[in-house]
Protein backbone atom coordinates (compact mmCIF):
# COMPACT_ATOMS: atom_id res chain seq x y z
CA UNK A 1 -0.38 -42.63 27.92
CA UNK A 2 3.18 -43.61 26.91
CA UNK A 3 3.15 -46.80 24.88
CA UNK A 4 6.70 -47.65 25.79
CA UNK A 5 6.08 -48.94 29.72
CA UNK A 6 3.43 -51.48 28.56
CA UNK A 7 5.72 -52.48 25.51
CA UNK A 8 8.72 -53.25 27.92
CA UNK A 9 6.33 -54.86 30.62
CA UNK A 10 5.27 -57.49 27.75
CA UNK A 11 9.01 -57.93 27.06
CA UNK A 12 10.21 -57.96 30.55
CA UNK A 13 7.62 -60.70 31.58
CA UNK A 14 7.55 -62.90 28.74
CA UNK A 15 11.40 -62.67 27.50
CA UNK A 16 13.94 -61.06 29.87
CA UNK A 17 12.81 -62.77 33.41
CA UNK A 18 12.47 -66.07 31.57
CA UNK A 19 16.19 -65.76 29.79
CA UNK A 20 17.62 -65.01 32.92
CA UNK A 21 15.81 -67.84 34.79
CA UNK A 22 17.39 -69.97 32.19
CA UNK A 23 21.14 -68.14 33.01
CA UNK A 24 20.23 -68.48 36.52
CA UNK A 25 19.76 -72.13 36.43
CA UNK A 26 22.45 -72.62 33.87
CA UNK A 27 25.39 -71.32 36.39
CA UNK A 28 23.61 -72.96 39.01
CA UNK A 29 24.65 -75.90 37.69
CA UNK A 30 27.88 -74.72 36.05
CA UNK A 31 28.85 -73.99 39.56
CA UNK A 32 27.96 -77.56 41.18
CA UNK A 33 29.79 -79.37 38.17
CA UNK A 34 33.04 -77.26 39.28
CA UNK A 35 32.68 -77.75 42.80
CA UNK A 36 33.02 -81.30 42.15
CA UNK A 37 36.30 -80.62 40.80
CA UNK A 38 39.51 -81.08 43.57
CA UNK A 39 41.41 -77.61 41.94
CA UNK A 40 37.95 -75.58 41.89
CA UNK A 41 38.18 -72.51 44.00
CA UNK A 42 35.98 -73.09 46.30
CA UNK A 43 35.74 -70.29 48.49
CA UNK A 44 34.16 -68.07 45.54
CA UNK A 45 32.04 -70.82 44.17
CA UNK A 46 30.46 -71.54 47.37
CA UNK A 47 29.56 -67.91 47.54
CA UNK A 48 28.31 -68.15 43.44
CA UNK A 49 25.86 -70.69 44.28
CA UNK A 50 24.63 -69.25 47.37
CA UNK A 51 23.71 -66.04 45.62
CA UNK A 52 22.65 -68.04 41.82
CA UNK A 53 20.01 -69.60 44.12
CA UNK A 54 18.76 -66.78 46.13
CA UNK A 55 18.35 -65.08 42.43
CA UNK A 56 17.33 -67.76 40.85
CA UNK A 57 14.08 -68.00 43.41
CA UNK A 58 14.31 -64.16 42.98
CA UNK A 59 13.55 -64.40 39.41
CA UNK A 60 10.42 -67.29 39.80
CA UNK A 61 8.97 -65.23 42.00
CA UNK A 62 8.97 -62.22 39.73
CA UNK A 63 8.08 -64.02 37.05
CA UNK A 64 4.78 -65.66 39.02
CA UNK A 65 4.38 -61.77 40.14
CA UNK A 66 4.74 -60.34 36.95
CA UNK A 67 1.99 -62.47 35.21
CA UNK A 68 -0.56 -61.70 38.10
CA UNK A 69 0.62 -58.53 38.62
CA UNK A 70 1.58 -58.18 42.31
CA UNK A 71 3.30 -55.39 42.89
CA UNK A 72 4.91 -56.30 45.94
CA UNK A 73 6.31 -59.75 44.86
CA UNK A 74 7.96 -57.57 41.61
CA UNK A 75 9.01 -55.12 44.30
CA UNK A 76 10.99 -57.90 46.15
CA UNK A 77 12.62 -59.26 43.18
CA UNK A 78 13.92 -55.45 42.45
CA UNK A 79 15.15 -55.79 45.96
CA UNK A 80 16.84 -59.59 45.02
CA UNK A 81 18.17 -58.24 41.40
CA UNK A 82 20.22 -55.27 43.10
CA UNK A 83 21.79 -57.25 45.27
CA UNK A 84 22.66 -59.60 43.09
CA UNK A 85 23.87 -57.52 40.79
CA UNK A 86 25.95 -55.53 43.82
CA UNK A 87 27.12 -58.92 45.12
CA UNK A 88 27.69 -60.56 41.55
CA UNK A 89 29.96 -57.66 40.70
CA UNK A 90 32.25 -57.64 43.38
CA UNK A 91 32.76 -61.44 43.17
CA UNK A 92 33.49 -61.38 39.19
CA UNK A 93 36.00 -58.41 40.06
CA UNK A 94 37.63 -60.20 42.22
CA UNK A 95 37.71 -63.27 40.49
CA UNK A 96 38.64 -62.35 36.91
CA UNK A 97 42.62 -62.13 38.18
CA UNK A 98 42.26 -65.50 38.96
CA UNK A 99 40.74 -67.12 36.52
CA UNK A 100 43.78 -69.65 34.47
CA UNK A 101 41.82 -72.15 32.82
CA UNK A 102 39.48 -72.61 30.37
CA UNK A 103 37.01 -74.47 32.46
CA UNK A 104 36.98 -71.33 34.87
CA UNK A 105 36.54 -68.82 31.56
CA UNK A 106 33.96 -70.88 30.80
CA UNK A 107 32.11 -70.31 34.32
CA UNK A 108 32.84 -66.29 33.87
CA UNK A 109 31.55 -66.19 30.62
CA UNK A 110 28.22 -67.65 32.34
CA UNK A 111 28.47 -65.56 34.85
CA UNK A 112 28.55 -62.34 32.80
CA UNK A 113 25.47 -63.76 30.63
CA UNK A 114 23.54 -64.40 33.95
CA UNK A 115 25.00 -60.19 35.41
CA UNK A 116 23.54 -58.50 32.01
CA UNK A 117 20.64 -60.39 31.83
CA UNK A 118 19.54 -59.75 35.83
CA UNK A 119 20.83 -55.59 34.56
CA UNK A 120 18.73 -55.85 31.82
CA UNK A 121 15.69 -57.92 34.45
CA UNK A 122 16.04 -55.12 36.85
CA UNK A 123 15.89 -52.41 34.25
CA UNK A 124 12.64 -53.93 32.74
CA UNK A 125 11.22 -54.69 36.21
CA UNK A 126 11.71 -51.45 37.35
CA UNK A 127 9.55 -49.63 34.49
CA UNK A 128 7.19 -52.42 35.10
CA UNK A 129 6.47 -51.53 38.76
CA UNK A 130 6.43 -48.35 37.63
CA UNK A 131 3.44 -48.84 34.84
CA UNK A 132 1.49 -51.25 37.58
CA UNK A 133 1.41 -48.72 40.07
CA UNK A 134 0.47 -45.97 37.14
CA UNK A 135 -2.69 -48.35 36.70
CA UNK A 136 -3.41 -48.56 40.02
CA UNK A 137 -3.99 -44.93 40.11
CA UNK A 138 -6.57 -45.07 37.51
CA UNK A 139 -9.81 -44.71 39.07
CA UNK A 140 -12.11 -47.60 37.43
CA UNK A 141 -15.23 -46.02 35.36
């Protein structure tokens, strides 16, 4: 058996998921401290925080599935990591033109932390469902 998939379960479950839970959270609340601002733009940021939370659940879930190993739970945050990431890019695309001030560079820079770590989440996840359902197959002795 490949050593690899077990390797990057371990590091998928115990570092990635828990890094971007920490991203997650961290633009969470990037987001609310600009949305109390009058100039924010609001439109985007409303959308930001809609999706940071539905990942941010996302990635607790995973993280409860990954250490007991339910394989549908670490399906469905698969499922919540690619659309995030779909989402996540199309709003930083279209809202790196209009970024001016350092306070909103500031928010993009969390952003892109929070979109490579959920890339690098999904990634892991992925050869972690993988792995799980190559156990599965192993008939017990």
């Amino acid at each position: 058996m490949c050593v690899f998939p077990t390797f990057a379960s371990k590091i998928c479950t115990l570092v990635i998921i828990p890094i971007a839970i920490i991203f997650s959270g961290a633009e969470i609340v990037e987001i609310i401290v600009h949305l109390c601002k009058p100039e924010s733009l609001e439109n985007i940021l409303y959308l930001n925080l809609i999706v940071g939370i539905v990942y941010f659940v996302g990635l607790c879930v995973g993280f409860y599935a990954a250490l007991y190993r339910h394989v549908i739970c670490i399906q469905l945050m698969l499922f919540v990591i690619a659309a995030y990431v779909l989402v996540k890019s199309f709003i930083w695309i279209t809202s790196m033109n209009s970024s001016t001030t350092d306070d909103e560079k500031i928010v993009h820079v969390c952003f892109q932390a929070s979109f490579v770590a959920s890339v690098l989440t999904f990634l892991l996840a992925f050869i972690y469902c993988l792995r799980l359902k190559e156990l599965q197959n192993i008939e017990p002795y």
